[in-house]
PDB file of N, CA and C in Angstrom:
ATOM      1  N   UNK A   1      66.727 169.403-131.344  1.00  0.00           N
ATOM      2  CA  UNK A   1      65.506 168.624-131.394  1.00  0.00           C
ATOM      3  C   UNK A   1      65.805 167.128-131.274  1.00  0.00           C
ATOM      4  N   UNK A   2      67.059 166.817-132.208  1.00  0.00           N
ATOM      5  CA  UNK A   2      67.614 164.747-131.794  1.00  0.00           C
ATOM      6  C   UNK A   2      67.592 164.959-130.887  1.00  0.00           C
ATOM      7  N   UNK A   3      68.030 165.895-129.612  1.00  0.00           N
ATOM      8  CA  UNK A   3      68.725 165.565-128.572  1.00  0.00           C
ATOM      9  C   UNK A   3      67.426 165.391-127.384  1.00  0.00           C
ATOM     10  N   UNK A   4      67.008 166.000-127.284  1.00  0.00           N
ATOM     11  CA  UNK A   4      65.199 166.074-127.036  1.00  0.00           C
ATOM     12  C   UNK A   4      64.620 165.073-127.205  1.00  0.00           C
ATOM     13  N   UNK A   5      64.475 164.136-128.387  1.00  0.00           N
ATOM     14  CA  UNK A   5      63.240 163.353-128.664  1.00  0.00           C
ATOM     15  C   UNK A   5      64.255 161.945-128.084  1.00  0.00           C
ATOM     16  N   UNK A   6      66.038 162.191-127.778  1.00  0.00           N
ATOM     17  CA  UNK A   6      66.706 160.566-127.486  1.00  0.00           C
ATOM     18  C   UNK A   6      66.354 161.073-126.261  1.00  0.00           C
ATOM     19  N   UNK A   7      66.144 161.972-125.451  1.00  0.00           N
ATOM     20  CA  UNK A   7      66.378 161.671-123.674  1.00  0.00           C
ATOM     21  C   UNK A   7      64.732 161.863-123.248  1.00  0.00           C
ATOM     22  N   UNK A   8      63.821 162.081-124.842  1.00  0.00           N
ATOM     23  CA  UNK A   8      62.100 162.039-123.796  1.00  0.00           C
ATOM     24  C   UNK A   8      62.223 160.210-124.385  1.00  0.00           C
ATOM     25  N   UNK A   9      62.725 159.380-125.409  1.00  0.00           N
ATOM     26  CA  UNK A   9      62.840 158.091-125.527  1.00  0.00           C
ATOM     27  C   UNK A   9      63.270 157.231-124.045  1.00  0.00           C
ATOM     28  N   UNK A  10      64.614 157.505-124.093  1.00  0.00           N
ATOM     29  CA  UNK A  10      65.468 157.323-122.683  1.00  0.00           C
ATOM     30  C   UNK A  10      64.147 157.434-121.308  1.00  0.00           C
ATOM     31  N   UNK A  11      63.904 158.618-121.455  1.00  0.00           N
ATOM     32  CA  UNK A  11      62.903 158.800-119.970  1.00  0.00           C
ATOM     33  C   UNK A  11      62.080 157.767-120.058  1.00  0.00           C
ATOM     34  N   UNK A  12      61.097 157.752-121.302  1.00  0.00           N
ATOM     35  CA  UNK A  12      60.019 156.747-121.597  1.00  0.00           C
ATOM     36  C   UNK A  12      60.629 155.176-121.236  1.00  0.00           C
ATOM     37  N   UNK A  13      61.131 154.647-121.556  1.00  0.00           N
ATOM     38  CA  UNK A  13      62.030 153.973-121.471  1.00  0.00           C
ATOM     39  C   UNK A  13      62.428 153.117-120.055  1.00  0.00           C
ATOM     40  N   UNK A  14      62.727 154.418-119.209  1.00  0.00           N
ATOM     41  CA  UNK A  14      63.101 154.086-118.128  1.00  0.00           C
ATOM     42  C   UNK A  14      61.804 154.312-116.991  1.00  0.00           C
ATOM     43  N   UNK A  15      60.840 154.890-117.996  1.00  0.00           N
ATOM     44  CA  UNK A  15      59.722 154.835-117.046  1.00  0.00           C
ATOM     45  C   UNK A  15      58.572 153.446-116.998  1.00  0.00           C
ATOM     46  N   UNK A  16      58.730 152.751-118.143  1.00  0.00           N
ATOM     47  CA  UNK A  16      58.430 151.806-118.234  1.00  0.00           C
ATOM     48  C   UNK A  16      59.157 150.813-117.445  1.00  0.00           C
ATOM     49  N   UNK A  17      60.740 150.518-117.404  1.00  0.00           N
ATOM     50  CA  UNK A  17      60.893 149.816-117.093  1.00  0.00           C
ATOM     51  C   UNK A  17      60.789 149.721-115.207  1.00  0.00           C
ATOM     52  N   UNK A  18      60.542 150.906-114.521  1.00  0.00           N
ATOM     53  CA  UNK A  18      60.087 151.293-113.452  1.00  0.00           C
ATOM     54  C   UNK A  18      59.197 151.204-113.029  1.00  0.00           C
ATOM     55  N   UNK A  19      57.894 151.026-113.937  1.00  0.00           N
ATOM     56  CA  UNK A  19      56.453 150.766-113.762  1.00  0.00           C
ATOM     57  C   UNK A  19      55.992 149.467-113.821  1.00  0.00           C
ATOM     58  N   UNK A  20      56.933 148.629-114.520  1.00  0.00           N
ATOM     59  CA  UNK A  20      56.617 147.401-115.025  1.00  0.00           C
ATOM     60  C   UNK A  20      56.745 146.008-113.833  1.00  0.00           C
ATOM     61  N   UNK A  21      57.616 146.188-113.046  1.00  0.00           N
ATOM     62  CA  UNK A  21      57.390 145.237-111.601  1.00  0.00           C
ATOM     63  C   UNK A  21      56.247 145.739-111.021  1.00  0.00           C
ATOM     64  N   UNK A  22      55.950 147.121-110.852  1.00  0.00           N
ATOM     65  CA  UNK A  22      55.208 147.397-110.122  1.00  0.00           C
ATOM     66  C   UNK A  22      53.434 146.452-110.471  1.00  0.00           C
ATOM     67  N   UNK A  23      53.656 146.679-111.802  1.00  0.00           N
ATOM     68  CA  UNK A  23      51.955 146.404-112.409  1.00  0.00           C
ATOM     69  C   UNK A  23      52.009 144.687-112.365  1.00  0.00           C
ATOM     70  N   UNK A  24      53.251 143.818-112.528  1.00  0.00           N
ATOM     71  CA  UNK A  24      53.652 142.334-112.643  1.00  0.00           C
ATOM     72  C   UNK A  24      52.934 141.622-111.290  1.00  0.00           C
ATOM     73  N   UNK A  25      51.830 140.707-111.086  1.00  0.00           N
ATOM     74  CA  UNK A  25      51.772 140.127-110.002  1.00  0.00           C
ATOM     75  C   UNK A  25      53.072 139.141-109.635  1.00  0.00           C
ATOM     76  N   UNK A  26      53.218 138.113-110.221  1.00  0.00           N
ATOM     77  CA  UNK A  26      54.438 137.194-109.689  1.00  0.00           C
ATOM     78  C   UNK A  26      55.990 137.942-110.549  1.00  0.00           C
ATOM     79  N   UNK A  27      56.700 137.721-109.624  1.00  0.00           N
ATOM     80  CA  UNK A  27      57.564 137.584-109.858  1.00  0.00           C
ATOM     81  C   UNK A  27      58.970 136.581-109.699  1.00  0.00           C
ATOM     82  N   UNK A  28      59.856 136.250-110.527  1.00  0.00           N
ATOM     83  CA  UNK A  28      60.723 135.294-110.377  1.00  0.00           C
ATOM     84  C   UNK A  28      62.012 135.791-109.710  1.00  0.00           C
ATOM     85  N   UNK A  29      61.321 135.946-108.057  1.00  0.00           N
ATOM     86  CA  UNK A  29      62.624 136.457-107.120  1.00  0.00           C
ATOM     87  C   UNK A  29      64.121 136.305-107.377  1.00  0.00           C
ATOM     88  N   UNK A  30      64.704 137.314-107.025  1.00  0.00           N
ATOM     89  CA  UNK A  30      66.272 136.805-107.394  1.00  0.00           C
ATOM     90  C   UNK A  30      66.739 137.799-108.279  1.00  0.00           C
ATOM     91  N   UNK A  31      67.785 137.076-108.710  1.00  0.00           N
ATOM     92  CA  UNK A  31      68.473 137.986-109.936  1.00  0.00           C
ATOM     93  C   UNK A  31      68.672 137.247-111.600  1.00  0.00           C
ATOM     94  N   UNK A  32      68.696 137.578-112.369  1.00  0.00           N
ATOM     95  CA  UNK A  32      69.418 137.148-113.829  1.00  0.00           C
ATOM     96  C   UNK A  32      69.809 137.855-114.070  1.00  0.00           C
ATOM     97  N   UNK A  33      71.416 137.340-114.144  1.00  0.00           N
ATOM     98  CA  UNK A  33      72.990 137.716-114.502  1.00  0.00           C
ATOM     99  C   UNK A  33      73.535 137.161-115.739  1.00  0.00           C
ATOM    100  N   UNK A  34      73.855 138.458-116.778  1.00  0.00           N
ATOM    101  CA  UNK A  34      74.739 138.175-118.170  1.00  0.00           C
ATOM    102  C   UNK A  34      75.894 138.850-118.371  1.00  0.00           C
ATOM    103  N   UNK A  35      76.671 138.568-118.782  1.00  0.00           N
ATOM    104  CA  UNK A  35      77.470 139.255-119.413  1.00  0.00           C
ATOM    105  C   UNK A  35      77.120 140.049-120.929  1.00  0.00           C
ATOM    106  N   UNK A  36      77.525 141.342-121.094  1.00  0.00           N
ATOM    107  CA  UNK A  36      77.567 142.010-122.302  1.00  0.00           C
ATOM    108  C   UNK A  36      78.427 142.167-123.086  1.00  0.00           C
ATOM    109  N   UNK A  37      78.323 143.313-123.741  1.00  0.00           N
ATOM    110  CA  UNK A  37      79.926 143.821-125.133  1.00  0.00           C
ATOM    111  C   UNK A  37      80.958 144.111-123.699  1.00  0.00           C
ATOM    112  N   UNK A  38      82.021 144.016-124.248  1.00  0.00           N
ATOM    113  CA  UNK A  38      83.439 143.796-123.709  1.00  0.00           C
ATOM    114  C   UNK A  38      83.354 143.487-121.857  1.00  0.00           C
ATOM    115  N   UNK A  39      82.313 142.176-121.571  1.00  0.00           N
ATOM    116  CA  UNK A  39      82.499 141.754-120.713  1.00  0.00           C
ATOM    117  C   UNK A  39      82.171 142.314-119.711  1.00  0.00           C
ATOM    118  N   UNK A  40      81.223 143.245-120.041  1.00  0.00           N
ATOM    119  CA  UNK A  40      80.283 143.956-118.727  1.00  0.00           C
ATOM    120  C   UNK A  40      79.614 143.126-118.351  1.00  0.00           C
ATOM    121  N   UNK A  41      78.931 143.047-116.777  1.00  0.00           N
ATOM    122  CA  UNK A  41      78.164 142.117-116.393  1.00  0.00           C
ATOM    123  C   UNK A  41      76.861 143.261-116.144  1.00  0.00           C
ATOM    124  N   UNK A  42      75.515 142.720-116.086  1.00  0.00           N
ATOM    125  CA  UNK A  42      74.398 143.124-116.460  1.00  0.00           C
ATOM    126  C   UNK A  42      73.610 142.229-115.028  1.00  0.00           C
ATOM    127  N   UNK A  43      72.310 142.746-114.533  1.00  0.00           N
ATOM    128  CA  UNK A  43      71.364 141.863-114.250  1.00  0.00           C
ATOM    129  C   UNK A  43      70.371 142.447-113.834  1.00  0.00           C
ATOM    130  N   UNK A  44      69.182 142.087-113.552  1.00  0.00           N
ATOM    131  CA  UNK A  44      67.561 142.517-113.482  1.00  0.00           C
ATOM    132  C   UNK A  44      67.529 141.741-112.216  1.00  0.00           C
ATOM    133  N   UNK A  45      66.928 142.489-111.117  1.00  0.00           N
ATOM    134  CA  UNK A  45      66.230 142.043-110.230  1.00  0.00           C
ATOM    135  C   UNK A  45      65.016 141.443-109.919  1.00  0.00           C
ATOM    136  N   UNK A  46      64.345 140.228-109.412  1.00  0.00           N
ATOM    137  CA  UNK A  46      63.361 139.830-109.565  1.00  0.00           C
ATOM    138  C   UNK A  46      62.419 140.119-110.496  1.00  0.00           C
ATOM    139  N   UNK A  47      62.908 139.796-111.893  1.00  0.00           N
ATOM    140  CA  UNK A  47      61.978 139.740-113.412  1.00  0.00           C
ATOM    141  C   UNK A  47      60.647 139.210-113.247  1.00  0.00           C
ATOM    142  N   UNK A  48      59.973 140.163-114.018  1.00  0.00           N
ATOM    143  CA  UNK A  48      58.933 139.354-113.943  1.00  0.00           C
ATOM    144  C   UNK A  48      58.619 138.365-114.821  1.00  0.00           C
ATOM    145  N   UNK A  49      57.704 136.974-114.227  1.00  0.00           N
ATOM    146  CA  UNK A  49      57.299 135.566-114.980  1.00  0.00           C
ATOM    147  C   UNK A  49      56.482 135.947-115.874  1.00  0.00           C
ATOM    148  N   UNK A  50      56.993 134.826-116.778  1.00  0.00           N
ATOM    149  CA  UNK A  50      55.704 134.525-118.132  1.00  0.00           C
ATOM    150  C   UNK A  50      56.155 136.008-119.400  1.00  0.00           C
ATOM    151  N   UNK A  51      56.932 136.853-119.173  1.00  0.00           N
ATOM    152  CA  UNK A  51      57.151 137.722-120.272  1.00  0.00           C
ATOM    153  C   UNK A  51      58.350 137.508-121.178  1.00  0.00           C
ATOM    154  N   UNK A  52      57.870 137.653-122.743  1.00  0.00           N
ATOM    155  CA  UNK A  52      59.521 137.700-123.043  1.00  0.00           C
ATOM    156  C   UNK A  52      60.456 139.105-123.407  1.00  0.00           C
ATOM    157  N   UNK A  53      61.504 138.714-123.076  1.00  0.00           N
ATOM    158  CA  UNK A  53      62.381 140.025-123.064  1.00  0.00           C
ATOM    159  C   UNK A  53      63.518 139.841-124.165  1.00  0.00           C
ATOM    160  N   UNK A  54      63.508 140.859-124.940  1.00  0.00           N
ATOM    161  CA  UNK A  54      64.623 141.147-126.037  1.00  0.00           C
ATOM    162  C   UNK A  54      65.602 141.923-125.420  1.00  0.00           C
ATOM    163  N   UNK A  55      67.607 141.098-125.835  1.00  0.00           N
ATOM    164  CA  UNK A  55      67.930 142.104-125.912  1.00  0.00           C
ATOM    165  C   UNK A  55      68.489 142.995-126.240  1.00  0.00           C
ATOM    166  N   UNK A  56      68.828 144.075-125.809  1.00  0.00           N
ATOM    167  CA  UNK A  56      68.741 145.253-126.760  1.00  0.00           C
ATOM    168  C   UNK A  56      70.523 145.080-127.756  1.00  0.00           C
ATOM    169  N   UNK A  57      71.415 144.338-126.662  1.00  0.00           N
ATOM    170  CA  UNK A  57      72.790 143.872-127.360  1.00  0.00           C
ATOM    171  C   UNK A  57      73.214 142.539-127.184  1.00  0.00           C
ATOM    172  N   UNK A  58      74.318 142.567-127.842  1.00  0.00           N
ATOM    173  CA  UNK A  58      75.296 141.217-127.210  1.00  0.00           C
ATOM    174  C   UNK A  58      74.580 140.677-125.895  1.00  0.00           C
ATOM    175  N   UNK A  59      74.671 139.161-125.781  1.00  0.00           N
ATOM    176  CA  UNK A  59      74.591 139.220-124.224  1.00  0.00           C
ATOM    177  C   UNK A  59      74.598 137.167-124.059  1.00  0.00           C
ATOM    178  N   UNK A  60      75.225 136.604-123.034  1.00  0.00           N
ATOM    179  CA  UNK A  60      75.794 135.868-123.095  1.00  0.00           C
ATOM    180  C   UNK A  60      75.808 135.175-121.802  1.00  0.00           C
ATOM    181  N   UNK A  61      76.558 133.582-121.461  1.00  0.00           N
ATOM    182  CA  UNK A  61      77.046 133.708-119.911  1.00  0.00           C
ATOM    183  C   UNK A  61      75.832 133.957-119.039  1.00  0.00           C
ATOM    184  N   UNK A  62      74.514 133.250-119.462  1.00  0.00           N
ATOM    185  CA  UNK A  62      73.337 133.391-118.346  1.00  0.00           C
ATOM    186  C   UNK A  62      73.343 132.904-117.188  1.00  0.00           C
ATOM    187  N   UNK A  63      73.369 133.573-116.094  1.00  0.00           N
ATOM    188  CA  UNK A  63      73.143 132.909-115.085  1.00  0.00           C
ATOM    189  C   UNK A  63      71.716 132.931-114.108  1.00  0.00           C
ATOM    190  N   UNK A  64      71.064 132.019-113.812  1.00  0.00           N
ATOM    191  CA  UNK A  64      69.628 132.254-113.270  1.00  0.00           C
ATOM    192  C   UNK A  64      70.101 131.775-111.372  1.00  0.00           C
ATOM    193  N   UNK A  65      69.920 133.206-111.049  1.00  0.00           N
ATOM    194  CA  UNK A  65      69.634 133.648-109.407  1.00  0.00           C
ATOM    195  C   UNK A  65      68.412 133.580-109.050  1.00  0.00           C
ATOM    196  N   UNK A  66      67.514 133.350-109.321  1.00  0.00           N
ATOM    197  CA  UNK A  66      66.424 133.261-109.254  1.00  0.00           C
ATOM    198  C   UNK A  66      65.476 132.421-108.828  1.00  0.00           C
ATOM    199  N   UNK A  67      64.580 132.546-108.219  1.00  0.00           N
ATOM    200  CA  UNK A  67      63.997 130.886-107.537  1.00  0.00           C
ATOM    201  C   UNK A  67      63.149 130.406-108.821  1.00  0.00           C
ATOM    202  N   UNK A  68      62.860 130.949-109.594  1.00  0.00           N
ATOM    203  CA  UNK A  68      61.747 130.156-110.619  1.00  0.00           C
ATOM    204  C   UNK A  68      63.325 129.760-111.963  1.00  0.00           C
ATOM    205  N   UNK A  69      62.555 128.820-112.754  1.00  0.00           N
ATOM    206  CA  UNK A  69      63.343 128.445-113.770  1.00  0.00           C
ATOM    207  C   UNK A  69      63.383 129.663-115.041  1.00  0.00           C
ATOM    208  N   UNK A  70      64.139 129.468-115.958  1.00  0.00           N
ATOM    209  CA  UNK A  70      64.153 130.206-116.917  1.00  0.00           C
ATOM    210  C   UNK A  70      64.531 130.179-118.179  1.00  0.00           C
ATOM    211  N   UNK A  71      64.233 130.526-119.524  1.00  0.00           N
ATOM    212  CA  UNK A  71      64.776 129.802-120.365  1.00  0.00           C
ATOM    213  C   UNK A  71      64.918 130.768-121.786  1.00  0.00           C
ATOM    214  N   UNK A  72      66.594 131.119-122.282  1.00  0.00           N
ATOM    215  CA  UNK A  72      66.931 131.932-123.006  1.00  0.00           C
ATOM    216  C   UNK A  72      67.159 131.363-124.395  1.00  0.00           C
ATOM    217  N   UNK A  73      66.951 132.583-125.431  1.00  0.00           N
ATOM    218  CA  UNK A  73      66.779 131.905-126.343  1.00  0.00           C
ATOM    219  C   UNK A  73      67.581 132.125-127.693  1.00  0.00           C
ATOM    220  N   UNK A  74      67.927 131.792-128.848  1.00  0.00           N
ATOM    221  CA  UNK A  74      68.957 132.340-130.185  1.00  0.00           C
ATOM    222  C   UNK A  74      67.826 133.113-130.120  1.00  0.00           C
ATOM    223  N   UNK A  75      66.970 133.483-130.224  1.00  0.00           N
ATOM    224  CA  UNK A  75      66.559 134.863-131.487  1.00  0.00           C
ATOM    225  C   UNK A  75      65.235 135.764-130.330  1.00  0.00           C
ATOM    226  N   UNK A  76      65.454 136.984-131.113  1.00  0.00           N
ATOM    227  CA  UNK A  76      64.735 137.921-130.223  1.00  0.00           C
ATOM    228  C   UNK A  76      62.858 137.653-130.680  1.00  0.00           C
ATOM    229  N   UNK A  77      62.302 137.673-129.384  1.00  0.00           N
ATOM    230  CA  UNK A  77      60.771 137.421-129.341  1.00  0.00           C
ATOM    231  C   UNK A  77      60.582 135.814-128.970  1.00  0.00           C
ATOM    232  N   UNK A  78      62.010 135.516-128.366  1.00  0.00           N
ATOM    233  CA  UNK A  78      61.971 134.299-127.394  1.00  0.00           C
ATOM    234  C   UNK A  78      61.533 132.652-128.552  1.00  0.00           C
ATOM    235  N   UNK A  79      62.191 133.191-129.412  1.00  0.00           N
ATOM    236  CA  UNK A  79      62.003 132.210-130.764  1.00  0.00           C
ATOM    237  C   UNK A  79      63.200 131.348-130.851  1.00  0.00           C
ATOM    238  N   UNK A  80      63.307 130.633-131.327  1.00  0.00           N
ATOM    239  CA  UNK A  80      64.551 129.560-131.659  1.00  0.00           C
ATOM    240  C   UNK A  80      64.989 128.964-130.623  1.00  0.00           C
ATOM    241  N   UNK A  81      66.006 128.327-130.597  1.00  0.00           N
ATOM    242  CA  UNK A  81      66.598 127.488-130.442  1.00  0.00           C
ATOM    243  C   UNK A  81      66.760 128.249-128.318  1.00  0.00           C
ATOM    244  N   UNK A  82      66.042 126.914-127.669  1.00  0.00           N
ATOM    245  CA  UNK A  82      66.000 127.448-125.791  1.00  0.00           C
ATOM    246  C   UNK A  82      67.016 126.985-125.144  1.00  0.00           C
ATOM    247  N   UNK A  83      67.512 126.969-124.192  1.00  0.00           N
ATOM    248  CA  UNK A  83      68.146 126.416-123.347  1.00  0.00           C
ATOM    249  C   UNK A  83      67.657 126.804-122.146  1.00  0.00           C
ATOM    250  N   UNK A  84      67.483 126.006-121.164  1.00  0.00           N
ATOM    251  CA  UNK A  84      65.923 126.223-120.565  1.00  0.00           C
ATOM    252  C   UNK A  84      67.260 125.969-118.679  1.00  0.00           C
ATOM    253  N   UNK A  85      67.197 127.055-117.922  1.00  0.00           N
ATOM    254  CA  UNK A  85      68.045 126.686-116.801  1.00  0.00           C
ATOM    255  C   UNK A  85      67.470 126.966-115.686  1.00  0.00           C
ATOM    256  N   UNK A  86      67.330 125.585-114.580  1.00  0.00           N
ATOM    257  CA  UNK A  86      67.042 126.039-113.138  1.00  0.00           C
ATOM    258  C   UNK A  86      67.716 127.075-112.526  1.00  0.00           C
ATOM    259  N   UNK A  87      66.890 126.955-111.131  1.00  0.00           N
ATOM    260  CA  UNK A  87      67.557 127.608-110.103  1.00  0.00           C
ATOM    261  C   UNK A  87      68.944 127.685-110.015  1.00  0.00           C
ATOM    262  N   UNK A  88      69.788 128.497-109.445  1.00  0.00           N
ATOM    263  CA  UNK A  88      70.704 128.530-109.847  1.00  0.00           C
ATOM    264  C   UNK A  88      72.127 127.814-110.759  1.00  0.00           C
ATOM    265  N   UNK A  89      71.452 127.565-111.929  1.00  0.00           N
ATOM    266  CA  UNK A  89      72.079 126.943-113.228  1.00  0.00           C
ATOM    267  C   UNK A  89      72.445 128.146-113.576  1.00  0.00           C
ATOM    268  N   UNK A  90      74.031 127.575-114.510  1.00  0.00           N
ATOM    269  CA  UNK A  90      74.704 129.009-115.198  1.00  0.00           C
ATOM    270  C   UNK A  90      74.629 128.735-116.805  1.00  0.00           C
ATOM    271  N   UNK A  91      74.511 129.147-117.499  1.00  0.00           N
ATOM    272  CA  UNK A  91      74.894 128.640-119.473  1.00  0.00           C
ATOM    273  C   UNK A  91      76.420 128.863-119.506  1.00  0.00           C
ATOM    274  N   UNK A  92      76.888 127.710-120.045  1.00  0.00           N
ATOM    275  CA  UNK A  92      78.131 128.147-120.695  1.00  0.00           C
ATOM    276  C   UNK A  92      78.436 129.731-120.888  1.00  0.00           C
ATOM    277  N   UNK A  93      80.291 130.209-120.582  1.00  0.00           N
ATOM    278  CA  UNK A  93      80.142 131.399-121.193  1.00  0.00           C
ATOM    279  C   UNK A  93      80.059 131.654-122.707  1.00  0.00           C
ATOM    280  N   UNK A  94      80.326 130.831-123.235  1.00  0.00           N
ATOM    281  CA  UNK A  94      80.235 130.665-124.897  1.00  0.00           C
ATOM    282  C   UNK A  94      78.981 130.700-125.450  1.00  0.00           C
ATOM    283  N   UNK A  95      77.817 130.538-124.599  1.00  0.00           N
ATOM    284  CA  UNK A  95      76.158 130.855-125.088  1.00  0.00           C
ATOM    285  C   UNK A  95      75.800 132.174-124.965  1.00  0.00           C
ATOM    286  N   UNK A  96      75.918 132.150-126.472  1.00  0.00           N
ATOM    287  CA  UNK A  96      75.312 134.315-126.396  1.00  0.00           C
ATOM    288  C   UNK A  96      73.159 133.376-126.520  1.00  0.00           C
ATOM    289  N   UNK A  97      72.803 134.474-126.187  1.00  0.00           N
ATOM    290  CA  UNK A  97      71.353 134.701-126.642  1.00  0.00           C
ATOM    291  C   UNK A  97      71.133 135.889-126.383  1.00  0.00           C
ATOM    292  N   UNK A  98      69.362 136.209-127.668  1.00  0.00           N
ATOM    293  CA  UNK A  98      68.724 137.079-127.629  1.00  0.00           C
ATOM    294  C   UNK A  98      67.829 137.402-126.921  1.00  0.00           C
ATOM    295  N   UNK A  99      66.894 136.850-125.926  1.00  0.00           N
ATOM    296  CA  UNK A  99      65.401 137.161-125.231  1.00  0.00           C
ATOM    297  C   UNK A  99      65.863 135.651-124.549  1.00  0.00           C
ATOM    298  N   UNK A 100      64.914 136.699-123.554  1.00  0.00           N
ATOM    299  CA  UNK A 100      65.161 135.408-122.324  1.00  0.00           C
ATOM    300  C   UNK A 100      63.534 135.083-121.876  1.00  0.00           C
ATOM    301  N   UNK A 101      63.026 134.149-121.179  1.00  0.00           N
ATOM    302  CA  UNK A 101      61.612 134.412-120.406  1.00  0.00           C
ATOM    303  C   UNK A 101      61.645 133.784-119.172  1.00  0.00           C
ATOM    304  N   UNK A 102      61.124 134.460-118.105  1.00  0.00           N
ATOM    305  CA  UNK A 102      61.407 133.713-116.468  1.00  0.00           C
ATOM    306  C   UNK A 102      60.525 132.782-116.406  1.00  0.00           C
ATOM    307  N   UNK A 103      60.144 131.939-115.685  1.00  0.00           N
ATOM    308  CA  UNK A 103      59.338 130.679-115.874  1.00  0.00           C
ATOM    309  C   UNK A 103      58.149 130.344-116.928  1.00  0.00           C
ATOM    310  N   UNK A 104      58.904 130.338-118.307  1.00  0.00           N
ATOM    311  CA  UNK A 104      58.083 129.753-119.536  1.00  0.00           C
ATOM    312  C   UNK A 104      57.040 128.874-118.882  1.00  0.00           C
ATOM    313  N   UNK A 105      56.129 128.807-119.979  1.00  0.00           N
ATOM    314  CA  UNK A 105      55.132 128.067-119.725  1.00  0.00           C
ATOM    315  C   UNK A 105      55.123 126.835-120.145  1.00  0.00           C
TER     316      UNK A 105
END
C-alpha cells in the first residue's frame, strides 16, 4: 500500500509538473541551471513568470539562461534574503538558495 500511494504521489507530481507550462501564458524562455546534493546539475526549461518555486533539496550555483530576469531566494515561499540575476548572470557557486521566481514583480 506505501508503495502505491509514493508512485500515485510521484505520478501526481509529475503530472502537474507537465500540465503546468501548458496552462502558464508567459513564459521566461530559456533555461535555469543549479547545481544539487553531490554536484548534480539540475534545470527547468522555459519556467514559467511571476510563480514561486520551492526547492525540494540542496540547490545552489544559479545560473539564469533565460531571457527574462530572475531572482532566488534564502528561504522557501521566495522569502528572505534575494539575489535578483539578469539574463545570463550566474550566482556565485557558494550561494545555496531555497525558491527561486522568474521575472519577480
Amino acid at each position: 500500500m506505501r508503495l502505491f500511494r509514493t508512485a500515485a504521489t510521484a505520478l501526481g507530481g509529475l503530472l502537474l509538473a507537465v500540465s503546468l507550462p501548458a496552462a502558464t501564458a508567459a513564459a521566461a524562455n530559456g533555461q535555469f541551471i543549479w547545481e544539487g546534493p553531490k554536484g548534480k546539475i539540475y534545470f527547468v526549461k522555459n519556467p514559467p513568470e511571476g510563480k514561486c518555486f520551492s526547492m525540494g533539496q540542496e540547490a545552489h550555483a544559479a545560473r539564469n539562461e533565460t531571457q527574462k530576469p530572475l531572482a532566488v531566494y534564502a528561504n522557501k515561499g521566495c522569502k528572505g534574503k534575494q539575489l535578483r540575476l539578469s539574463p545570463g548572470e550566474h550566482a556565485p557557486r557558494d550561494r545555496s538558495f531555497a525558491s527561486v521566481m522568474f521575472n519577480p514583480h
